[in-house]
PDB file of N, CA and C in Angstrom:
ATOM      1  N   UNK A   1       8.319  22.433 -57.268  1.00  0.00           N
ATOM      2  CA  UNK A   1       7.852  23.769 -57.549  1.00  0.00           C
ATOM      3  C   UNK A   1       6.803  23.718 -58.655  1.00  0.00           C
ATOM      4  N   UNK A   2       5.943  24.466 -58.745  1.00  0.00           N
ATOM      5  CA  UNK A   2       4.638  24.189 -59.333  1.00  0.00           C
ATOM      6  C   UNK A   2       5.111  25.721 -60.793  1.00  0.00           C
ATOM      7  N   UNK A   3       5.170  25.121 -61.627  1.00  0.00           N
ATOM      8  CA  UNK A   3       5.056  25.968 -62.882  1.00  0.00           C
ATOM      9  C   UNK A   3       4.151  26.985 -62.975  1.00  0.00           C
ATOM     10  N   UNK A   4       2.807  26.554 -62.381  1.00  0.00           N
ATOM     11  CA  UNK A   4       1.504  27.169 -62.733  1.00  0.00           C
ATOM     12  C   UNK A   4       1.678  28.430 -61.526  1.00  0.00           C
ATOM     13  N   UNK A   5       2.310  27.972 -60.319  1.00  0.00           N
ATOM     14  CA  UNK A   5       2.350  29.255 -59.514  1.00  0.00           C
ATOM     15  C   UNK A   5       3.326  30.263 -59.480  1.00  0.00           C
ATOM     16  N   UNK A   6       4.462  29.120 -60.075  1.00  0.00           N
ATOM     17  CA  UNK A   6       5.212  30.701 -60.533  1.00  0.00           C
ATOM     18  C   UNK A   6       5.190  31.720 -61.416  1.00  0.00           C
ATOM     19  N   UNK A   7       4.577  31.108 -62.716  1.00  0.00           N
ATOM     20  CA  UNK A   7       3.918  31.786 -63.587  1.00  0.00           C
ATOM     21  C   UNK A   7       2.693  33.299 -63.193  1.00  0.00           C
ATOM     22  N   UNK A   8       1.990  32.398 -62.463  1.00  0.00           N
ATOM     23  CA  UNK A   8       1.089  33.249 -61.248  1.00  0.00           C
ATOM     24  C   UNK A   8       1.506  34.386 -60.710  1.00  0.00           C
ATOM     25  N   UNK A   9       2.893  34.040 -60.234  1.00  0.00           N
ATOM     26  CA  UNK A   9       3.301  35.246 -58.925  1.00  0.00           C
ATOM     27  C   UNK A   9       4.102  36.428 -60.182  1.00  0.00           C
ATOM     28  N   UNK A  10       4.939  35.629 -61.473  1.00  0.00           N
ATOM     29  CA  UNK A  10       5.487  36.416 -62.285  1.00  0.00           C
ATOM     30  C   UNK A  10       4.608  37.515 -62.653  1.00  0.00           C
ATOM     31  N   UNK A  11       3.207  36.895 -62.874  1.00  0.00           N
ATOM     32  CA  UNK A  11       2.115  38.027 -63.784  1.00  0.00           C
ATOM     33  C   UNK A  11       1.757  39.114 -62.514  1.00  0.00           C
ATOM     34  N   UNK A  12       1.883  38.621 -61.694  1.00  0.00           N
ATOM     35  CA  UNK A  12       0.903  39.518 -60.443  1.00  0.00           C
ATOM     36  C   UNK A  12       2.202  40.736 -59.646  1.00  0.00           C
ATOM     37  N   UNK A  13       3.177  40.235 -60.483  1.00  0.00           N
ATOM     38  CA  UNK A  13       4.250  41.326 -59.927  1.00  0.00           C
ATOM     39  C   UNK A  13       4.411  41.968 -60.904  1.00  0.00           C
ATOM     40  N   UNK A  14       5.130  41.385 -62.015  1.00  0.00           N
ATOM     41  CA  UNK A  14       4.802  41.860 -63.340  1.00  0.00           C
ATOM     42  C   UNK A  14       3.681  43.382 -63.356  1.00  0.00           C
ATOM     43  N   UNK A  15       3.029  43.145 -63.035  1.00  0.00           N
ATOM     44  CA  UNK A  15       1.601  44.524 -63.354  1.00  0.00           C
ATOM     45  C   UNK A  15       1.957  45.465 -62.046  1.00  0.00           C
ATOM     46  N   UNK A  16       3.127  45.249 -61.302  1.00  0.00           N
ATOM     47  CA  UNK A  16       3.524  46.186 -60.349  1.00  0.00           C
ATOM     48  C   UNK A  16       2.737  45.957 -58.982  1.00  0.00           C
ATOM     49  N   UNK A  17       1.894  44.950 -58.641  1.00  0.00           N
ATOM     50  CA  UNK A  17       1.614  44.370 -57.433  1.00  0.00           C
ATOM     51  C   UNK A  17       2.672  45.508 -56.208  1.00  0.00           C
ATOM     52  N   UNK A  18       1.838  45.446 -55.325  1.00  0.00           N
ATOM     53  CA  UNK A  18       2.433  45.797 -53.997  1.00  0.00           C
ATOM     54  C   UNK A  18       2.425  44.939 -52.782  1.00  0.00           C
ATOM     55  N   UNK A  19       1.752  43.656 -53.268  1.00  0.00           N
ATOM     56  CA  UNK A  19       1.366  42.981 -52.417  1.00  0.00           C
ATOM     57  C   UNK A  19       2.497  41.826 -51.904  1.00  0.00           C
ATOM     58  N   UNK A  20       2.754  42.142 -50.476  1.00  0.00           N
ATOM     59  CA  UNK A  20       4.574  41.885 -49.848  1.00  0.00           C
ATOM     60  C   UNK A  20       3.984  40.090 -49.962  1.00  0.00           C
ATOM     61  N   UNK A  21       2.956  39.294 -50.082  1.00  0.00           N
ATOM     62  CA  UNK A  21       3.235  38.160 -49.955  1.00  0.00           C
ATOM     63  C   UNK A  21       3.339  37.590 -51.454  1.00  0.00           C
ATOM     64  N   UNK A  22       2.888  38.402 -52.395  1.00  0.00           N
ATOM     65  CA  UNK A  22       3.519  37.829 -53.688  1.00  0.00           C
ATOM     66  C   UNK A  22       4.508  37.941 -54.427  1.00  0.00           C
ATOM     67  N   UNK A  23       5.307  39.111 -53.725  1.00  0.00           N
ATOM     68  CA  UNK A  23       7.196  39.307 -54.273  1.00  0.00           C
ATOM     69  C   UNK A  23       7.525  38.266 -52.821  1.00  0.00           C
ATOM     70  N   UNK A  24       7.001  38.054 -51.903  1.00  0.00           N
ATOM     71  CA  UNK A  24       7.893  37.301 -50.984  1.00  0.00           C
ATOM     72  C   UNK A  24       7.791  35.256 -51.886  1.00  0.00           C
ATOM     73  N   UNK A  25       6.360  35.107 -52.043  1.00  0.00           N
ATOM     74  CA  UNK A  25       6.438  33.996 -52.864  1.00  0.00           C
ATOM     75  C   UNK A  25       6.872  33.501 -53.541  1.00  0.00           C
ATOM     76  N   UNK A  26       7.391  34.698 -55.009  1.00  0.00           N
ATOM     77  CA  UNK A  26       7.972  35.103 -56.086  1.00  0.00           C
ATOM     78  C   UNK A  26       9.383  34.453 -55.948  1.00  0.00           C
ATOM     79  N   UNK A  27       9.980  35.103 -54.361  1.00  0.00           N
ATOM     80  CA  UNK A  27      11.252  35.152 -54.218  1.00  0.00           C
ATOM     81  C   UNK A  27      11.837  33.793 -53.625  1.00  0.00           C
ATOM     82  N   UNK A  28      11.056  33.039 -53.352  1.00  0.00           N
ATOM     83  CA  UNK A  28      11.226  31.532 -52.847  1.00  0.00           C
ATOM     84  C   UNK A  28      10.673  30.729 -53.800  1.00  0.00           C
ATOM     85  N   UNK A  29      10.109  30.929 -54.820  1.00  0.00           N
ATOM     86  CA  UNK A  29       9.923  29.896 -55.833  1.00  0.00           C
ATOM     87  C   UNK A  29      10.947  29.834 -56.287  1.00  0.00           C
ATOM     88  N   UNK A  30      11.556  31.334 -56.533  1.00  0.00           N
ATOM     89  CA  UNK A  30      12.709  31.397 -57.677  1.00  0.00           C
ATOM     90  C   UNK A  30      14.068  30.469 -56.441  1.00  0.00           C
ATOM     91  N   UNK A  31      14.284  30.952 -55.535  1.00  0.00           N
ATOM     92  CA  UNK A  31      14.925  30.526 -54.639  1.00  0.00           C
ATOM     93  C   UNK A  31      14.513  28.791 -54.985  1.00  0.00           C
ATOM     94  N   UNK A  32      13.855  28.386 -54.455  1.00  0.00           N
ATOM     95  CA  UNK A  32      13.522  26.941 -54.863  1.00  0.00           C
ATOM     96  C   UNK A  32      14.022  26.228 -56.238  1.00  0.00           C
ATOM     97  N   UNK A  33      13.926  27.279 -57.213  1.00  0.00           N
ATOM     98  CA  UNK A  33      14.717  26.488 -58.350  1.00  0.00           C
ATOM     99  C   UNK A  33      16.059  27.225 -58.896  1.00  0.00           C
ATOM    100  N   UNK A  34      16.539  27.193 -57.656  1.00  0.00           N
ATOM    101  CA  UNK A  34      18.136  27.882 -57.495  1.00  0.00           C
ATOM    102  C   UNK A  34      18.577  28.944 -58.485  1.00  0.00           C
ATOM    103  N   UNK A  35      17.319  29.765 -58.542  1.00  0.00           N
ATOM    104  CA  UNK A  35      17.636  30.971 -59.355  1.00  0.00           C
ATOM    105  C   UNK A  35      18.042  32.071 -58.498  1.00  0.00           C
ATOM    106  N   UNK A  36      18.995  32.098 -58.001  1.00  0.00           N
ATOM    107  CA  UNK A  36      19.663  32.661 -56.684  1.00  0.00           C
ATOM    108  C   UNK A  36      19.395  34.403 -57.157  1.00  0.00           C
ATOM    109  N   UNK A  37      20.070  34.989 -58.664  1.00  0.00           N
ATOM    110  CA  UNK A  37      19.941  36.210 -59.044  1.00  0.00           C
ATOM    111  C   UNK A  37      18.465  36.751 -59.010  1.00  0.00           C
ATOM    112  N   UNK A  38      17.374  35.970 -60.136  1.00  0.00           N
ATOM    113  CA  UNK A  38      16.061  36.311 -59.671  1.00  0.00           C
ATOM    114  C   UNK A  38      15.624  36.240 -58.838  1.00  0.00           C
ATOM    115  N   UNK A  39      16.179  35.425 -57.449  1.00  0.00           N
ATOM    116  CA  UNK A  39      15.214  35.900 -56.259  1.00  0.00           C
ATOM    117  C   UNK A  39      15.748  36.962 -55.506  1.00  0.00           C
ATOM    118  N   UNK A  40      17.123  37.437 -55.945  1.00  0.00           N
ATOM    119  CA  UNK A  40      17.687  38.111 -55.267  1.00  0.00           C
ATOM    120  C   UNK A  40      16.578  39.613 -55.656  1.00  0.00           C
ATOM    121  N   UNK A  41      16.626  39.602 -57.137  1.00  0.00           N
ATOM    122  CA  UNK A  41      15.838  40.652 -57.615  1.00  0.00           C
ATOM    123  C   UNK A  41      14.898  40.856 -57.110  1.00  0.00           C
ATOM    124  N   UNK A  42      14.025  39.923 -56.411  1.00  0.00           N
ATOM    125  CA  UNK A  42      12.502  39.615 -56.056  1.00  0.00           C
ATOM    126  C   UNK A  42      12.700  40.408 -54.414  1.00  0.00           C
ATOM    127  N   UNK A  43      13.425  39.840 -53.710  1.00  0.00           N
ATOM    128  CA  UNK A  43      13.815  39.505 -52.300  1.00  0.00           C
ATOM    129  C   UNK A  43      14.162  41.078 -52.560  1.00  0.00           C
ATOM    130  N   UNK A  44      15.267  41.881 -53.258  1.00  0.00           N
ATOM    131  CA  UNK A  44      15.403  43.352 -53.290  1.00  0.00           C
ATOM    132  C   UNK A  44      13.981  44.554 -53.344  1.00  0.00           C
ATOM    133  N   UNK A  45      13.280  44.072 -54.414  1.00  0.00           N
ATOM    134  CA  UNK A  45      11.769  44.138 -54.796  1.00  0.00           C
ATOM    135  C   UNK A  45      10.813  44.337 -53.228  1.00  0.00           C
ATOM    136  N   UNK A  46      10.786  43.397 -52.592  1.00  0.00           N
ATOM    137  CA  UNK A  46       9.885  43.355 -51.966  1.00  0.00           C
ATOM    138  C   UNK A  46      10.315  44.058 -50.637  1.00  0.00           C
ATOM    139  N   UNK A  47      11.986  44.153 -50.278  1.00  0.00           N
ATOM    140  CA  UNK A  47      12.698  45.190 -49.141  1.00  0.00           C
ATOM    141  C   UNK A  47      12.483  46.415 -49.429  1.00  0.00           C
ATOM    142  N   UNK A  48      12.180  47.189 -50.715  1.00  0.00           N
ATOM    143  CA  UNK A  48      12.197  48.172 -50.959  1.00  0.00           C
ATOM    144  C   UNK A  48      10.599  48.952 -50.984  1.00  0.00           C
ATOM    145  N   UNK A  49       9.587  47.580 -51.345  1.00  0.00           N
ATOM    146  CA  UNK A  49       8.273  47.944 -50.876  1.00  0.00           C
ATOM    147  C   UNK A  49       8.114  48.306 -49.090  1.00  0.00           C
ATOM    148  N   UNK A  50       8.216  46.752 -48.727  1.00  0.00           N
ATOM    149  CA  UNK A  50       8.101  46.495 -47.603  1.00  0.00           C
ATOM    150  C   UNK A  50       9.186  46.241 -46.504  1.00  0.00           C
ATOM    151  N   UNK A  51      10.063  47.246 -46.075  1.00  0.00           N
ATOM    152  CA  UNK A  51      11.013  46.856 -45.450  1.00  0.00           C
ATOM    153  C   UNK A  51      10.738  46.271 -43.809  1.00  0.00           C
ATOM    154  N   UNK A  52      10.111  46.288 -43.687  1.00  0.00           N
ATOM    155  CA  UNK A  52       9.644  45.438 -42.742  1.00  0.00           C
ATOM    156  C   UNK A  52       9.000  43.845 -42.146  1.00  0.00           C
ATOM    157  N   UNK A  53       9.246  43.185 -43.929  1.00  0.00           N
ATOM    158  CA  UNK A  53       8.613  42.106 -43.756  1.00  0.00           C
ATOM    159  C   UNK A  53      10.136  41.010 -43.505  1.00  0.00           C
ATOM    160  N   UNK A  54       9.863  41.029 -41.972  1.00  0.00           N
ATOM    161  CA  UNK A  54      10.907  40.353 -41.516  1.00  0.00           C
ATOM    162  C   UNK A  54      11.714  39.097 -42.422  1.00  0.00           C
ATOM    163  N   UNK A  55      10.627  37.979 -42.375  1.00  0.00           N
ATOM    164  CA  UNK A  55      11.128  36.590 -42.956  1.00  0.00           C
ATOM    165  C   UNK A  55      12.017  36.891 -44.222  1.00  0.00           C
ATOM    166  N   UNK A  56      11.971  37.805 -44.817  1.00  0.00           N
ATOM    167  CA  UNK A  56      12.899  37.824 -45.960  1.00  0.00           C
ATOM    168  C   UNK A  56      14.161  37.872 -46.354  1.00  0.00           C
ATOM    169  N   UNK A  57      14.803  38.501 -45.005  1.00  0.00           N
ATOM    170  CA  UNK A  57      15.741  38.855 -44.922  1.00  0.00           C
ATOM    171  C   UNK A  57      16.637  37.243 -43.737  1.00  0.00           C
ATOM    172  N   UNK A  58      15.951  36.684 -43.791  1.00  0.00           N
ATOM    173  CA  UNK A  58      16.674  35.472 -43.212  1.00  0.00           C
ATOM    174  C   UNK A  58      16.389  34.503 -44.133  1.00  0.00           C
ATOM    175  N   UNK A  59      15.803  34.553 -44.950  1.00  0.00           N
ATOM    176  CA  UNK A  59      15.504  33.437 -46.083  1.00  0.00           C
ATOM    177  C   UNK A  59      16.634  33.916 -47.271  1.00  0.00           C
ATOM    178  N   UNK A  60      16.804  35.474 -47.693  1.00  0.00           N
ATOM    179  CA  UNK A  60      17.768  35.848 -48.540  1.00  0.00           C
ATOM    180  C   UNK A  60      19.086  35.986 -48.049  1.00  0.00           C
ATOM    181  N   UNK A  61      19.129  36.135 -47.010  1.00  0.00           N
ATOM    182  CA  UNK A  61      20.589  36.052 -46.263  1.00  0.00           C
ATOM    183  C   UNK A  61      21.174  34.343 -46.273  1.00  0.00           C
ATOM    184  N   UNK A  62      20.152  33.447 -45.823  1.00  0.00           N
ATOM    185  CA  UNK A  62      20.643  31.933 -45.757  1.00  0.00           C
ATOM    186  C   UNK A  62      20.694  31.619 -47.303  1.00  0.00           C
ATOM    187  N   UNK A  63      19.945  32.130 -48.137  1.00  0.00           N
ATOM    188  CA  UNK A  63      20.189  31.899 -49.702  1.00  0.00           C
ATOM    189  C   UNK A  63      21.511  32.270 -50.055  1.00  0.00           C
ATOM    190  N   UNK A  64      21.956  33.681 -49.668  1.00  0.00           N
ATOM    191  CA  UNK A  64      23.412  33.930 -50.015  1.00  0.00           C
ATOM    192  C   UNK A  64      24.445  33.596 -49.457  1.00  0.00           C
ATOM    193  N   UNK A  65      24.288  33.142 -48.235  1.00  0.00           N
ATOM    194  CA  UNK A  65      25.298  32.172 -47.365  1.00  0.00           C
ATOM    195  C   UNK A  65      25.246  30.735 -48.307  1.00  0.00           C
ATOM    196  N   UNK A  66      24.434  29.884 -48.671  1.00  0.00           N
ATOM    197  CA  UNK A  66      24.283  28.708 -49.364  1.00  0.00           C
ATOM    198  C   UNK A  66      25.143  28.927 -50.605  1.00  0.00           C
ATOM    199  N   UNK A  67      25.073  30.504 -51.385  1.00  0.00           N
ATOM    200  CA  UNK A  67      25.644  30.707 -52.791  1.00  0.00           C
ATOM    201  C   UNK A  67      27.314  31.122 -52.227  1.00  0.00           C
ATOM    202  N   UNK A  68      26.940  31.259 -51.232  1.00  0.00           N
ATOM    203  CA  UNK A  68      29.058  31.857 -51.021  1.00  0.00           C
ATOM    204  C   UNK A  68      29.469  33.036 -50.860  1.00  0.00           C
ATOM    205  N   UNK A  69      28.183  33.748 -51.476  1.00  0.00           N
ATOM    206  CA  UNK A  69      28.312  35.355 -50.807  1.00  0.00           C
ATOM    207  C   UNK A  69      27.630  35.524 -49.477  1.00  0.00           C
ATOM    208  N   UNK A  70      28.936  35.413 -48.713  1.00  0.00           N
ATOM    209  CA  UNK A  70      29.068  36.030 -47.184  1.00  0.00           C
ATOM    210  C   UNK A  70      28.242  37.416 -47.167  1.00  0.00           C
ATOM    211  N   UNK A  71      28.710  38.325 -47.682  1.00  0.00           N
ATOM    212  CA  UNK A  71      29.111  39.370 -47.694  1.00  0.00           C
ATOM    213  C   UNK A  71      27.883  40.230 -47.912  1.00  0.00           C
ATOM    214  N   UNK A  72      27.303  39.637 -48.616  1.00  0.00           N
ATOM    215  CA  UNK A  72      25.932  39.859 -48.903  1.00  0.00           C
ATOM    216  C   UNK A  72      25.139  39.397 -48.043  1.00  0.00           C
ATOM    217  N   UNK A  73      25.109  37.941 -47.805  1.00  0.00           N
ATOM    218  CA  UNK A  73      24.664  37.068 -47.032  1.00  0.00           C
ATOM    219  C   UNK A  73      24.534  38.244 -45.631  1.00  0.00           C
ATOM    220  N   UNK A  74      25.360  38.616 -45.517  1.00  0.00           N
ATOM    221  CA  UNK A  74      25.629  39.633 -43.757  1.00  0.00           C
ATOM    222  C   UNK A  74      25.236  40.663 -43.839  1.00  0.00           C
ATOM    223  N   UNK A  75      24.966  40.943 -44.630  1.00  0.00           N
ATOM    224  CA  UNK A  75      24.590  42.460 -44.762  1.00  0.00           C
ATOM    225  C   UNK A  75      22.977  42.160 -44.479  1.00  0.00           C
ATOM    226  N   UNK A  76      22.035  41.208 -45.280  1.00  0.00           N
ATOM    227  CA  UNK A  76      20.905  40.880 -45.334  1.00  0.00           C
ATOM    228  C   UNK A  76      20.075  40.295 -43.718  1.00  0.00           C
ATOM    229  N   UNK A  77      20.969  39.992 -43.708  1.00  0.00           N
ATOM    230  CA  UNK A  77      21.223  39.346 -42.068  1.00  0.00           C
ATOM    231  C   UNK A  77      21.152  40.631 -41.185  1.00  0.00           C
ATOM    232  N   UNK A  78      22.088  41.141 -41.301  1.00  0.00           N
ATOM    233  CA  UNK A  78      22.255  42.206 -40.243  1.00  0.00           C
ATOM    234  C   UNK A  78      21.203  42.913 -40.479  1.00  0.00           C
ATOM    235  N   UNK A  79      20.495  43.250 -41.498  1.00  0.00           N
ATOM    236  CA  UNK A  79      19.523  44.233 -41.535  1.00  0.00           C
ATOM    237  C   UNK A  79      18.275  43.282 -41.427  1.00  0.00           C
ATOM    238  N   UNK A  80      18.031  42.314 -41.140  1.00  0.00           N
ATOM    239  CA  UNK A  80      17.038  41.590 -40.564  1.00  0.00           C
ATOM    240  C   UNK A  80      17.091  41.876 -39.096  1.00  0.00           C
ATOM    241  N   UNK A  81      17.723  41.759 -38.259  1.00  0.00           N
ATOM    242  CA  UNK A  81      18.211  42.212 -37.130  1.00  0.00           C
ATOM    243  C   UNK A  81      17.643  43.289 -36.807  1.00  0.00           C
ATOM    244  N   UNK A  82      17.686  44.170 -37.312  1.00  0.00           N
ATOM    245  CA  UNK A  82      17.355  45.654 -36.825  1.00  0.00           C
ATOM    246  C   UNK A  82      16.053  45.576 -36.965  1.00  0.00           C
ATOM    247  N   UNK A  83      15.673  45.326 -38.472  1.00  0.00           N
ATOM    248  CA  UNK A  83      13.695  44.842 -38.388  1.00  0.00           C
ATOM    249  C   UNK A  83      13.288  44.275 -37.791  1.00  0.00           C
ATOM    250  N   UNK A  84      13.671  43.172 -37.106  1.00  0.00           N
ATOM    251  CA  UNK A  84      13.566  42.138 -35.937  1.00  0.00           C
ATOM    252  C   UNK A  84      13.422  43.275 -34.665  1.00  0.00           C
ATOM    253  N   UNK A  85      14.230  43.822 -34.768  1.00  0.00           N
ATOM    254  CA  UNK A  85      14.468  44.871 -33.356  1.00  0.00           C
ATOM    255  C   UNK A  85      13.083  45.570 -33.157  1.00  0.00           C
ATOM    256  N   UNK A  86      12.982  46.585 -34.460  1.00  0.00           N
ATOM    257  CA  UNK A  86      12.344  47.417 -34.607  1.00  0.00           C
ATOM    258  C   UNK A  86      10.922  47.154 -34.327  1.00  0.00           C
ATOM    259  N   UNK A  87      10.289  45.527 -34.656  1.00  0.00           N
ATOM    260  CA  UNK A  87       9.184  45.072 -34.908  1.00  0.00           C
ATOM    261  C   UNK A  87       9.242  44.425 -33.162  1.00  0.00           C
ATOM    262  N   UNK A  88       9.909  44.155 -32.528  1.00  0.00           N
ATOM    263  CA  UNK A  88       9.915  43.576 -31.340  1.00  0.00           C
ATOM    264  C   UNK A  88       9.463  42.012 -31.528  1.00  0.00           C
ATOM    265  N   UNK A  89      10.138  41.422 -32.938  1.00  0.00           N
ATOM    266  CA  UNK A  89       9.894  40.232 -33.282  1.00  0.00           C
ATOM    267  C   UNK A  89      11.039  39.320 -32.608  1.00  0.00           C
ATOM    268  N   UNK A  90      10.830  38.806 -31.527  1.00  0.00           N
ATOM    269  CA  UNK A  90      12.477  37.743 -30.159  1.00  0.00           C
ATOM    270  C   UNK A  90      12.793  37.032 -31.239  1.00  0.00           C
ATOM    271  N   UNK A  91      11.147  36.015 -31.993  1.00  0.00           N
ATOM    272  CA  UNK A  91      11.788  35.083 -32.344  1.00  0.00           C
ATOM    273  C   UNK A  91      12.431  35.277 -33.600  1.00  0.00           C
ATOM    274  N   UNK A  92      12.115  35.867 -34.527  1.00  0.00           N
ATOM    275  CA  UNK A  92      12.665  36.001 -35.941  1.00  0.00           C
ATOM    276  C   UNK A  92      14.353  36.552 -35.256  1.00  0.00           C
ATOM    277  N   UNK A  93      14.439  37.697 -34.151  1.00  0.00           N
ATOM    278  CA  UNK A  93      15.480  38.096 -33.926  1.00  0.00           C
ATOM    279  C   UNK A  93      16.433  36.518 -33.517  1.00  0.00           C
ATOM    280  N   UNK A  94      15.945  35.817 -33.048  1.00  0.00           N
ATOM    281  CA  UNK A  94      16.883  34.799 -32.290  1.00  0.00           C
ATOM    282  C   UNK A  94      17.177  33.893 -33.552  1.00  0.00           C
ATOM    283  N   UNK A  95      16.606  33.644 -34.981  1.00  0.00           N
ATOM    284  CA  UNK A  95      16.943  32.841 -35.895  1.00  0.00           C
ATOM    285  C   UNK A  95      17.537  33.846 -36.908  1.00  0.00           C
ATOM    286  N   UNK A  96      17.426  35.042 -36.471  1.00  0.00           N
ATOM    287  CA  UNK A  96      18.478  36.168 -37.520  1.00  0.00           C
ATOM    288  C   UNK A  96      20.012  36.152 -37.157  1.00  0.00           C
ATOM    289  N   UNK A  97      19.652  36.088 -35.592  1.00  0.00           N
ATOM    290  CA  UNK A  97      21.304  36.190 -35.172  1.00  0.00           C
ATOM    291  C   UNK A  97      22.392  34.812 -34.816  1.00  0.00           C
ATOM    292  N   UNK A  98      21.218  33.816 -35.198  1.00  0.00           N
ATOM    293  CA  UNK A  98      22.236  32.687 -35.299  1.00  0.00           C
ATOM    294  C   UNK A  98      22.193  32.449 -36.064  1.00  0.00           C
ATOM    295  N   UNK A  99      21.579  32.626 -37.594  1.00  0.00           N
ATOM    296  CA  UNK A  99      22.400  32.403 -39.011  1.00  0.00           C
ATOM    297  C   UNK A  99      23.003  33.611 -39.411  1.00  0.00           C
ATOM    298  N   UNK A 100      23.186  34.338 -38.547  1.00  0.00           N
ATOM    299  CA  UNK A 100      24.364  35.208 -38.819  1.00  0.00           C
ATOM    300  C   UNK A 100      25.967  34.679 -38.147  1.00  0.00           C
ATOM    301  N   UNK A 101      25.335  34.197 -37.028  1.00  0.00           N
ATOM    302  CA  UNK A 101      26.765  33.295 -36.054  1.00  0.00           C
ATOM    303  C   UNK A 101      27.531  32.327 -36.636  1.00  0.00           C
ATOM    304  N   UNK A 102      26.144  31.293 -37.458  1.00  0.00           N
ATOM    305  CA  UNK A 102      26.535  29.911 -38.455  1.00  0.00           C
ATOM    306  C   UNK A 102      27.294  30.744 -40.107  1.00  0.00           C
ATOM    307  N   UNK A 103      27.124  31.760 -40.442  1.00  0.00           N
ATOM    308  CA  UNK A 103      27.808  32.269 -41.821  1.00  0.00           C
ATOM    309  C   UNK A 103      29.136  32.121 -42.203  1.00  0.00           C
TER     310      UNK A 103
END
């Protein structure tokens, strides 16, 4: 993980950014250095901008399946699912609903 870019994505959200690929970045750097709570924050952040940006919700769902929260983990999941639906995205739907199967 590169210091210099997380630093990067901190400042550019930081100033209230709206921009869904730099809270999604944000949220996998932090994810990357198993800061499971800050990306959760990030990954919440960027559902609440953009609830539609599919990948997030299978990247934060397999993050909280990895940490042990199911529960969470399924919930994130399941509501990937429906955005999956909604967006008429097969494939994101077909890797939402089998790491929901594997949980």
């Amino acid at each position: 993980m590169s210091t210099k870019r997380l630093l990067f994505l901190e400042s550019l959200t930081q100033k209230g950014s709206n921009d869904a690929l730099a809270w999604y970045g944000l949220a996998m750097e932090y994810k990357g250095l198993a800061r499971t709570d800050d990306a959760l924050g990030a990954f919440r952040t960027l559902r609440e901008k953009h609830p539609d940006y599919v990948a997030m919700y299978l990247m934060c769902g397999g993050m909280l399946g990895d940490a042990g929260r199911k529960d969470e983990a399924r919930e994130w999941l399941e509501a990937g699912i429906a955005a999956a639906k909604a967006k008429g995205d097969s494939h994101a739907l077909g890797e939402l609903t089998s790491s929901l199967a594997n949980l």
